[in-house]
PDB file of N, CA and C in Angstrom:
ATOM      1  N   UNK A   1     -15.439  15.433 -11.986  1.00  0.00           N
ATOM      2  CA  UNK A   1     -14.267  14.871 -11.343  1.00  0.00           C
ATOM      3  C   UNK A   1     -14.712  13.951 -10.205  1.00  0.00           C
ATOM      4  N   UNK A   2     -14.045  12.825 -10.840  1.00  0.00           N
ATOM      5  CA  UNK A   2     -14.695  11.557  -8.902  1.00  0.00           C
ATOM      6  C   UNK A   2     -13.534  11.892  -7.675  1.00  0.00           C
ATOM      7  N   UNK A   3     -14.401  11.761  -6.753  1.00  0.00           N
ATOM      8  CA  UNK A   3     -12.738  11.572  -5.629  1.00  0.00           C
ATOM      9  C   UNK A   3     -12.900   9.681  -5.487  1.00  0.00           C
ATOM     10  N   UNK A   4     -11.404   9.722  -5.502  1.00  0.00           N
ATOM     11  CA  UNK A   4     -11.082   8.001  -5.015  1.00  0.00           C
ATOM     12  C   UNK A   4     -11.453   8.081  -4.162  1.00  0.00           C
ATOM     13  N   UNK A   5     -12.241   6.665  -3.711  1.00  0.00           N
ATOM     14  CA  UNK A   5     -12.268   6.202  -2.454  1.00  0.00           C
ATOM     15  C   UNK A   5     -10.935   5.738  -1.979  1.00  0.00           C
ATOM     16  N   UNK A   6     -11.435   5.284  -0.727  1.00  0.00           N
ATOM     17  CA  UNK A   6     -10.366   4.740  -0.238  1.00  0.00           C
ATOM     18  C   UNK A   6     -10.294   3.815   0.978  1.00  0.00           C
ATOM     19  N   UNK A   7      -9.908   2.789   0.432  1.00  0.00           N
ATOM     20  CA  UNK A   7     -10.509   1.761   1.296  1.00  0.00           C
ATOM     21  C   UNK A   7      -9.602   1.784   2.666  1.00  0.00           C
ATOM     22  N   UNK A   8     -10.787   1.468   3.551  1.00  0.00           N
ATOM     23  CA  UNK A   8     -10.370   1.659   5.152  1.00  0.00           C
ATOM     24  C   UNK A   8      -9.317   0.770   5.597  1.00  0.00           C
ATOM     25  N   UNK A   9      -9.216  -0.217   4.905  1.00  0.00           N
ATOM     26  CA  UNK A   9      -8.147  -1.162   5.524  1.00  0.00           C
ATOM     27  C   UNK A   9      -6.428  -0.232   4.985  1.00  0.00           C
ATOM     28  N   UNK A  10      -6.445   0.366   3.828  1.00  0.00           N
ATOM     29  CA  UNK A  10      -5.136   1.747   3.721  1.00  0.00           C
ATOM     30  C   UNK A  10      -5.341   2.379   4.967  1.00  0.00           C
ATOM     31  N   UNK A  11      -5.867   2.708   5.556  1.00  0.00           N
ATOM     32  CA  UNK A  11      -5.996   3.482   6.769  1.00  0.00           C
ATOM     33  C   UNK A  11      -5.208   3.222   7.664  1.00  0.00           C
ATOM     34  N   UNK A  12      -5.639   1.722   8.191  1.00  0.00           N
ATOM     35  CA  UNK A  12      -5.058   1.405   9.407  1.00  0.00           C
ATOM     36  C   UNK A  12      -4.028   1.129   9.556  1.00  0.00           C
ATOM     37  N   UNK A  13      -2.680   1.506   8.667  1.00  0.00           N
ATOM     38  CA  UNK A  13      -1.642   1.676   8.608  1.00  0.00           C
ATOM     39  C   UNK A  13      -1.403   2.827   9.513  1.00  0.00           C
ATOM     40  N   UNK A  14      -1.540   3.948   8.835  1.00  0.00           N
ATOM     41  CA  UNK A  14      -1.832   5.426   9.554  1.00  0.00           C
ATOM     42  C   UNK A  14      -2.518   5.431  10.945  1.00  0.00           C
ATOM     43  N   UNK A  15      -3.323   4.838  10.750  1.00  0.00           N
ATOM     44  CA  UNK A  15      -3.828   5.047  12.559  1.00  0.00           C
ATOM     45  C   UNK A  15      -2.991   4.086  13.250  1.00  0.00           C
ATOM     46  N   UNK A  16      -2.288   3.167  13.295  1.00  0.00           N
ATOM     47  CA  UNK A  16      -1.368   2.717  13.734  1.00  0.00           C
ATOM     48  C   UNK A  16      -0.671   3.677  14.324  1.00  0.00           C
ATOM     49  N   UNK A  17       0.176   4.206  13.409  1.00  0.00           N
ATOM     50  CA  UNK A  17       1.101   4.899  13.284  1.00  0.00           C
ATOM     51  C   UNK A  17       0.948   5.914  14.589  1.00  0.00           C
ATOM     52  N   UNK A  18      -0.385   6.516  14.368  1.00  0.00           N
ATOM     53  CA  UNK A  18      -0.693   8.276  15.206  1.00  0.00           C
ATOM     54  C   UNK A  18      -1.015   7.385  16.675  1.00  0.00           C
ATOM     55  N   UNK A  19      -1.653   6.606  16.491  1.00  0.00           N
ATOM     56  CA  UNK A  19      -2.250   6.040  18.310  1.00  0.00           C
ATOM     57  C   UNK A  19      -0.812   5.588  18.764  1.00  0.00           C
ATOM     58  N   UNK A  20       0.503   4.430  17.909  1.00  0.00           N
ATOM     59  CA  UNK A  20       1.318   4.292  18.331  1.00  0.00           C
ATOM     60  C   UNK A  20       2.299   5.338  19.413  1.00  0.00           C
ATOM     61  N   UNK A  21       2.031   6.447  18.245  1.00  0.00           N
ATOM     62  CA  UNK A  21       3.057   7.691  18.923  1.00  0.00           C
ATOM     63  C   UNK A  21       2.397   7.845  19.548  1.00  0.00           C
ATOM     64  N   UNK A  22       1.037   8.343  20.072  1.00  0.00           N
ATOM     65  CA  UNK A  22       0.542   8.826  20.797  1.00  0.00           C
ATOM     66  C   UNK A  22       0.571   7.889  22.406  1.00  0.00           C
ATOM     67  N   UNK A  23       0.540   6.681  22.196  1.00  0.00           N
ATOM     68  CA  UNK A  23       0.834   5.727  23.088  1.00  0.00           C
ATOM     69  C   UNK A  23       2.114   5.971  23.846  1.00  0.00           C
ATOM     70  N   UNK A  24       3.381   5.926  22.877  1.00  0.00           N
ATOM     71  CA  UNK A  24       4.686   6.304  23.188  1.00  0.00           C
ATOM     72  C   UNK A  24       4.905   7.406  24.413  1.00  0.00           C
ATOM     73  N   UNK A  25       4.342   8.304  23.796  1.00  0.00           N
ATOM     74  CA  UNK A  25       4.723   9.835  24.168  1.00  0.00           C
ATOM     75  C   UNK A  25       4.000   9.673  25.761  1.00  0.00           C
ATOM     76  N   UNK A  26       2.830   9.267  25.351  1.00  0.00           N
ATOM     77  CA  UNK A  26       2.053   9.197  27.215  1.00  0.00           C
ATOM     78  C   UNK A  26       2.655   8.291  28.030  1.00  0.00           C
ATOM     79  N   UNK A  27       3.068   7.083  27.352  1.00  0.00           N
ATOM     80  CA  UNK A  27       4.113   6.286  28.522  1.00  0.00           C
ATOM     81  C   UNK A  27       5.608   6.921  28.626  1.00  0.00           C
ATOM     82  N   UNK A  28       6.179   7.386  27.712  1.00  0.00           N
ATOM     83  CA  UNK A  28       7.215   8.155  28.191  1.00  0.00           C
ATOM     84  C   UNK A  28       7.276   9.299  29.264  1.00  0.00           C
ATOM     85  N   UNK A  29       6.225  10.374  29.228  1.00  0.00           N
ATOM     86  CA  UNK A  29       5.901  11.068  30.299  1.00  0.00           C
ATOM     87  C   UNK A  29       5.151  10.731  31.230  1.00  0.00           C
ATOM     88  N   UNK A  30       4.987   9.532  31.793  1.00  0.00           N
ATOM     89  CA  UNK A  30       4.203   9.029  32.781  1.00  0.00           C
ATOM     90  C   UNK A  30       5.108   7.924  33.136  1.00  0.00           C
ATOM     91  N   UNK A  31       6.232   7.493  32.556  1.00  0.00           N
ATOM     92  CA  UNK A  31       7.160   6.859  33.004  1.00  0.00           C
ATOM     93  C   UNK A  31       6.840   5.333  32.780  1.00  0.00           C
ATOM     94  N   UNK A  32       5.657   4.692  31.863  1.00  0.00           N
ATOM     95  CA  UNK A  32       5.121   4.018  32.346  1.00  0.00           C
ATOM     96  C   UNK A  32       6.276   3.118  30.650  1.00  0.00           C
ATOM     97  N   UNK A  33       7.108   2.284  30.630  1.00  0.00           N
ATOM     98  CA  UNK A  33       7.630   1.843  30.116  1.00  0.00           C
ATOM     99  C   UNK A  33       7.159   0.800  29.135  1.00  0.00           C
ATOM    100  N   UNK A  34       6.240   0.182  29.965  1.00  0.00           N
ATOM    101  CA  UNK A  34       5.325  -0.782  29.325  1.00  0.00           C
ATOM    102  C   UNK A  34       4.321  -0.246  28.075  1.00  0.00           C
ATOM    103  N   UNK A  35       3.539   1.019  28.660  1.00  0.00           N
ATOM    104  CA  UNK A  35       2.824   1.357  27.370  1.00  0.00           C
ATOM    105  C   UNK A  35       3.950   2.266  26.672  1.00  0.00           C
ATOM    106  N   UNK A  36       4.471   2.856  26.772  1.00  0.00           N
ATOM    107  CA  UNK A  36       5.853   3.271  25.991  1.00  0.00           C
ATOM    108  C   UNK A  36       6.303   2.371  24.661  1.00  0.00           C
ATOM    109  N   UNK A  37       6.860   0.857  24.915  1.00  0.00           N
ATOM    110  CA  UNK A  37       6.621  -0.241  24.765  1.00  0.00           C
ATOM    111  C   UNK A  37       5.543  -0.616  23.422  1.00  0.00           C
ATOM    112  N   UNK A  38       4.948  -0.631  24.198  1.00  0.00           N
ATOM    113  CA  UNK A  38       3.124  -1.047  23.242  1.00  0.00           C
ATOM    114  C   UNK A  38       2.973   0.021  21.924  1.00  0.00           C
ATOM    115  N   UNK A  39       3.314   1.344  22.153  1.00  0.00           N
ATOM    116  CA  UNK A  39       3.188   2.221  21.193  1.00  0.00           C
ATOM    117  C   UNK A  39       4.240   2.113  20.072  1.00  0.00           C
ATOM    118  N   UNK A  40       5.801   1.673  20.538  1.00  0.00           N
ATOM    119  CA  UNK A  40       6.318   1.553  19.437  1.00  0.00           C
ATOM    120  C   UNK A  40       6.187   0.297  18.760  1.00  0.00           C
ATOM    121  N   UNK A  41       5.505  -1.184  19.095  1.00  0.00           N
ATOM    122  CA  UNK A  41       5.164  -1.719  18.656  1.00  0.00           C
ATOM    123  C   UNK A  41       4.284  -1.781  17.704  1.00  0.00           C
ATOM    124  N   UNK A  42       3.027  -0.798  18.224  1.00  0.00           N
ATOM    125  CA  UNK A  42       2.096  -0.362  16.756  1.00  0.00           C
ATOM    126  C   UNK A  42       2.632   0.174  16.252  1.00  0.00           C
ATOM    127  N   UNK A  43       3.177   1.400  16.232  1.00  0.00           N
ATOM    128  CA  UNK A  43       3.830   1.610  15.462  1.00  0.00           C
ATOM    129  C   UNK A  43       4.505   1.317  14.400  1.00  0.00           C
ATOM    130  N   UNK A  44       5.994   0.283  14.383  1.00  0.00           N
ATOM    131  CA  UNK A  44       5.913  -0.501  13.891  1.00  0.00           C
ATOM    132  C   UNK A  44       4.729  -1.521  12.852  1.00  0.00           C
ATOM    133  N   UNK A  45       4.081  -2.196  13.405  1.00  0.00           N
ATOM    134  CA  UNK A  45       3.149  -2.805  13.401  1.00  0.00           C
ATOM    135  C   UNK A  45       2.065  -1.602  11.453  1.00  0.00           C
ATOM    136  N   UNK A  46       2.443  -0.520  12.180  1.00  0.00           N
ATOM    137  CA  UNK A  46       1.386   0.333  11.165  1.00  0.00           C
ATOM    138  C   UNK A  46       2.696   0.705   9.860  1.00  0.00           C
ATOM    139  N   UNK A  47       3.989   1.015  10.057  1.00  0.00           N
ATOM    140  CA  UNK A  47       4.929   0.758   8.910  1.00  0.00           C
ATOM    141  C   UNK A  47       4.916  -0.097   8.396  1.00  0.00           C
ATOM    142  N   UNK A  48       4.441  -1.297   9.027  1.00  0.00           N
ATOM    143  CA  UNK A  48       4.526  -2.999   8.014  1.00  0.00           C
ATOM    144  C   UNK A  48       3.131  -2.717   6.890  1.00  0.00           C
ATOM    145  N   UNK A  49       2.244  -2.036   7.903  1.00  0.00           N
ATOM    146  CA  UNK A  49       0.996  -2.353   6.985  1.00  0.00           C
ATOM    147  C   UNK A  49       0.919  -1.077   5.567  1.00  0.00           C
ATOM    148  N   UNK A  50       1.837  -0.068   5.781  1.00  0.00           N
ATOM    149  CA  UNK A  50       2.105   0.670   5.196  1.00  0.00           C
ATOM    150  C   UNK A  50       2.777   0.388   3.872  1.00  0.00           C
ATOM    151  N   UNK A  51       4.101  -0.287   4.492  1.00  0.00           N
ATOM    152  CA  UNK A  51       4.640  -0.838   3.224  1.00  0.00           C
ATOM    153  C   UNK A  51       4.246  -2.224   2.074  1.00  0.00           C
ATOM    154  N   UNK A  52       2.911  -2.905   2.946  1.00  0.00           N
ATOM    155  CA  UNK A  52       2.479  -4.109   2.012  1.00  0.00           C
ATOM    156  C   UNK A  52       1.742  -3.328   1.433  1.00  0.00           C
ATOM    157  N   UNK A  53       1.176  -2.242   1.843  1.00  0.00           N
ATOM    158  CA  UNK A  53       0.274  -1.314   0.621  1.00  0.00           C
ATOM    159  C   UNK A  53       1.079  -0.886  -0.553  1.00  0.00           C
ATOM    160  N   UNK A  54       1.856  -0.244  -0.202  1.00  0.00           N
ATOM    161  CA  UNK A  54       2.899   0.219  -1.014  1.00  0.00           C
ATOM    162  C   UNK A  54       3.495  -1.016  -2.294  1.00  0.00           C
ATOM    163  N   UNK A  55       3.586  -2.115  -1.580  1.00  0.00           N
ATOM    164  CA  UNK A  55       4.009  -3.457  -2.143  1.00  0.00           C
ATOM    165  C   UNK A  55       2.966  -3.890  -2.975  1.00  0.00           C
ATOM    166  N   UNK A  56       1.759  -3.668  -3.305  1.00  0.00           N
ATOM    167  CA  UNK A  56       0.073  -4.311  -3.374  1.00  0.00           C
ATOM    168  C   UNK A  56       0.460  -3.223  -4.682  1.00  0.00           C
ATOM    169  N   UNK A  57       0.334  -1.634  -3.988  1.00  0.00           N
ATOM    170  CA  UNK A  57       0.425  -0.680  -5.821  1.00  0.00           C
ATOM    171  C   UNK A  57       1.245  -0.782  -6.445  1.00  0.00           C
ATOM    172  N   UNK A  58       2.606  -1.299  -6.054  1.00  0.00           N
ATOM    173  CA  UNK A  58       3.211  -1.431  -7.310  1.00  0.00           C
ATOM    174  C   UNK A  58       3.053  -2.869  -7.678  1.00  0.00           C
ATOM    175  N   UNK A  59       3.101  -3.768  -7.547  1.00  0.00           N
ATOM    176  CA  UNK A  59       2.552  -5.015  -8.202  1.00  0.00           C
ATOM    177  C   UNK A  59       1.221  -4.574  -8.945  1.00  0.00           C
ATOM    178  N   UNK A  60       0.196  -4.231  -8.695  1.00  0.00           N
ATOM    179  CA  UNK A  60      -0.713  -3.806  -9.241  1.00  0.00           C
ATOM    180  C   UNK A  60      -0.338  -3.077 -10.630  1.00  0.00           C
ATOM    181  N   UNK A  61       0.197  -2.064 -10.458  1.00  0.00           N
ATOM    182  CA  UNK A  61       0.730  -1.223 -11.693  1.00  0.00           C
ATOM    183  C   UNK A  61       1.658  -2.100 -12.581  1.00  0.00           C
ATOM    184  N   UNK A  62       2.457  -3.141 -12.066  1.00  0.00           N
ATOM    185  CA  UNK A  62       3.158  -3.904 -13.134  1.00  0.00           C
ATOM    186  C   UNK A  62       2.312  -4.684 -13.740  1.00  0.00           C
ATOM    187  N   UNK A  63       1.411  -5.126 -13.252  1.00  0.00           N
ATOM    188  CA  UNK A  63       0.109  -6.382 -13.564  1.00  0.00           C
ATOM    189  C   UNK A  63      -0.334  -5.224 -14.555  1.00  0.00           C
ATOM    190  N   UNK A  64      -0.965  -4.211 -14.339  1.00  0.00           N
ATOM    191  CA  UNK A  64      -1.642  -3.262 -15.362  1.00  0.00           C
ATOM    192  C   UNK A  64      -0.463  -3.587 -16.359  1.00  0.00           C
ATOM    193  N   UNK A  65       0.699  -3.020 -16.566  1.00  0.00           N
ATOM    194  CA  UNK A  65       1.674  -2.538 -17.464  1.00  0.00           C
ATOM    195  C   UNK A  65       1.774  -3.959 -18.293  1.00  0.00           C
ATOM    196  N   UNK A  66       1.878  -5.341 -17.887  1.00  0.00           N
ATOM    197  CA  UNK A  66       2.091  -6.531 -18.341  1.00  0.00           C
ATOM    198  C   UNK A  66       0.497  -6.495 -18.915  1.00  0.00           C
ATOM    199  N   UNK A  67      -0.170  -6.316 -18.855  1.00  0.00           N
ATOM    200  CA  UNK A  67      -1.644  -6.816 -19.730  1.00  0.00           C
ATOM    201  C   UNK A  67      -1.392  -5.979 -20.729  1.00  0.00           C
ATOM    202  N   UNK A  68      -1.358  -4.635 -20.918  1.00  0.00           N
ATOM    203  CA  UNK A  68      -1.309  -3.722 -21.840  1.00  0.00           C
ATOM    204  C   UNK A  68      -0.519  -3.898 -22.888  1.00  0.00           C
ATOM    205  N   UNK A  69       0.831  -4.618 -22.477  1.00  0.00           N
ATOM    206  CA  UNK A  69       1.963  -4.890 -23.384  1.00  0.00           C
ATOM    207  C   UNK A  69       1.513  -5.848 -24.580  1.00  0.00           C
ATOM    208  N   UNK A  70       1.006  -7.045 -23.157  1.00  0.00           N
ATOM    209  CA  UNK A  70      -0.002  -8.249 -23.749  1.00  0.00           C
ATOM    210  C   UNK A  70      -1.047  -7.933 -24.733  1.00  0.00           C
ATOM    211  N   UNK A  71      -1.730  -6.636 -24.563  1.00  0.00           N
ATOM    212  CA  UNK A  71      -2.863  -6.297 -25.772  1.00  0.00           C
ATOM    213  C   UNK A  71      -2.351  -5.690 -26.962  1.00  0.00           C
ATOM    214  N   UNK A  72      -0.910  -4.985 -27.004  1.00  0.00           N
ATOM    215  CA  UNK A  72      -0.408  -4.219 -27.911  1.00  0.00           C
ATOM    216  C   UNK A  72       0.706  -5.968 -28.720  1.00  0.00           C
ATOM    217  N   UNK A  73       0.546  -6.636 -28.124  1.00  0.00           N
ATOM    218  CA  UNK A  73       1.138  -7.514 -28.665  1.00  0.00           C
ATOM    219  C   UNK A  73       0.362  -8.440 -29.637  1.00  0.00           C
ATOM    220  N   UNK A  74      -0.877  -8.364 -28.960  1.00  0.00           N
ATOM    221  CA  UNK A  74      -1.948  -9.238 -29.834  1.00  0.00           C
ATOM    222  C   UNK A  74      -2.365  -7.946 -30.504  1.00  0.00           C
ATOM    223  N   UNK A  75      -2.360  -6.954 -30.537  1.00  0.00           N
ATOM    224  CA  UNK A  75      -2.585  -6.544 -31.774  1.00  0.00           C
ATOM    225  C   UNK A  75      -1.733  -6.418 -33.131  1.00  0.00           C
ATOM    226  N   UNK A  76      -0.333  -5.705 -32.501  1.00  0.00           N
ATOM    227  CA  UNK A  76       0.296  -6.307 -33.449  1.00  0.00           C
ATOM    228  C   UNK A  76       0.962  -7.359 -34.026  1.00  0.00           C
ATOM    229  N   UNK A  77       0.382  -8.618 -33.600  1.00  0.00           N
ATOM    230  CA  UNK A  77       0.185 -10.211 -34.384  1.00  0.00           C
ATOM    231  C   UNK A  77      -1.176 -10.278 -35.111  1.00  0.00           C
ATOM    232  N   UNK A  78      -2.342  -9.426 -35.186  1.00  0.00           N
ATOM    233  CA  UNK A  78      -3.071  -9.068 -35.763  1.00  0.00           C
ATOM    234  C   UNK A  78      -3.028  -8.567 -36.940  1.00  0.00           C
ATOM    235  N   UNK A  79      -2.725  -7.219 -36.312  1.00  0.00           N
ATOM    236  CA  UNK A  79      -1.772  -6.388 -37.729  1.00  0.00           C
ATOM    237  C   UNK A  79      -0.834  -7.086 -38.837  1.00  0.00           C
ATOM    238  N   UNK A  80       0.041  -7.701 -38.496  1.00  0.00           N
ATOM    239  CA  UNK A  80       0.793  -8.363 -38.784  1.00  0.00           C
ATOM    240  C   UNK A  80      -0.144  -9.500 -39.942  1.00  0.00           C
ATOM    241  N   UNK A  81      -0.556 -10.231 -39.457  1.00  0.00           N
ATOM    242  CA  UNK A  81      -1.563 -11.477 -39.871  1.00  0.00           C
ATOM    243  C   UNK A  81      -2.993 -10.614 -40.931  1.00  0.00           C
ATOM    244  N   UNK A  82      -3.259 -10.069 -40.764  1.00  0.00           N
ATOM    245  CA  UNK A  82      -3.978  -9.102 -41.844  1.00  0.00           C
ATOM    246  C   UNK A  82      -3.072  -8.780 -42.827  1.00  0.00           C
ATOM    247  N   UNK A  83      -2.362  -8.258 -42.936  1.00  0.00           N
ATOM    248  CA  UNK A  83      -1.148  -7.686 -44.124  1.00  0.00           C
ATOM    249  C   UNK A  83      -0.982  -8.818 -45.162  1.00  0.00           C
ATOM    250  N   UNK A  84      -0.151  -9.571 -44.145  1.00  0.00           N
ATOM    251  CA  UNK A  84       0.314 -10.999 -44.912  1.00  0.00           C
ATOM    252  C   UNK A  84      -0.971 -11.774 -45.403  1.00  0.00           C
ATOM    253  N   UNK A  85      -2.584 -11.858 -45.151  1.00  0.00           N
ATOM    254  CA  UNK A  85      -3.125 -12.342 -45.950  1.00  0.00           C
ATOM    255  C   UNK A  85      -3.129 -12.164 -47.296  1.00  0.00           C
TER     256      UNK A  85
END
């Protein structure tokens, strides 16, 4: 059994995400508005990168699904074209 890799740039969605909150939460209890601020911006910032991933696998999987169709199609114009000789 392989484990997937997984490429680091999927990541930095997620670490976005955890330093964002984590940013948040310390300027909220320190009152400090500005980094408060900054954290929900990464934040943000790490949902965008989240969802072009998300956007990347399924395009990917339709690209797979469209070739496959494409090979079952040339085969059966193959099939097809063998018979009728």
């Amino acid at each position: 059994m392989q484990i997937p890799r997984i490429d680091p740039k999927n990541v930095l969605g997620l670490a976005d995400k955890i330093i964002g909150l984590g940013k948040e939460i310390i300027g909220t209890l320190t009152r400090q508005d500005r980094l408060s601020k900054a954290g929900q911006v990464q934040q943000d910032k790490g949902t965008e990168r989240i969802k072009a991933i998300k956007a990347q696998v399924e395009a990917d999987a339709h690209e797979t699904k469209a070739a496959a169709a494409g090979r079952a199609q040339k085969s059966a114009q193959n099939t097809k074209e063998a018979v009728n000789s």
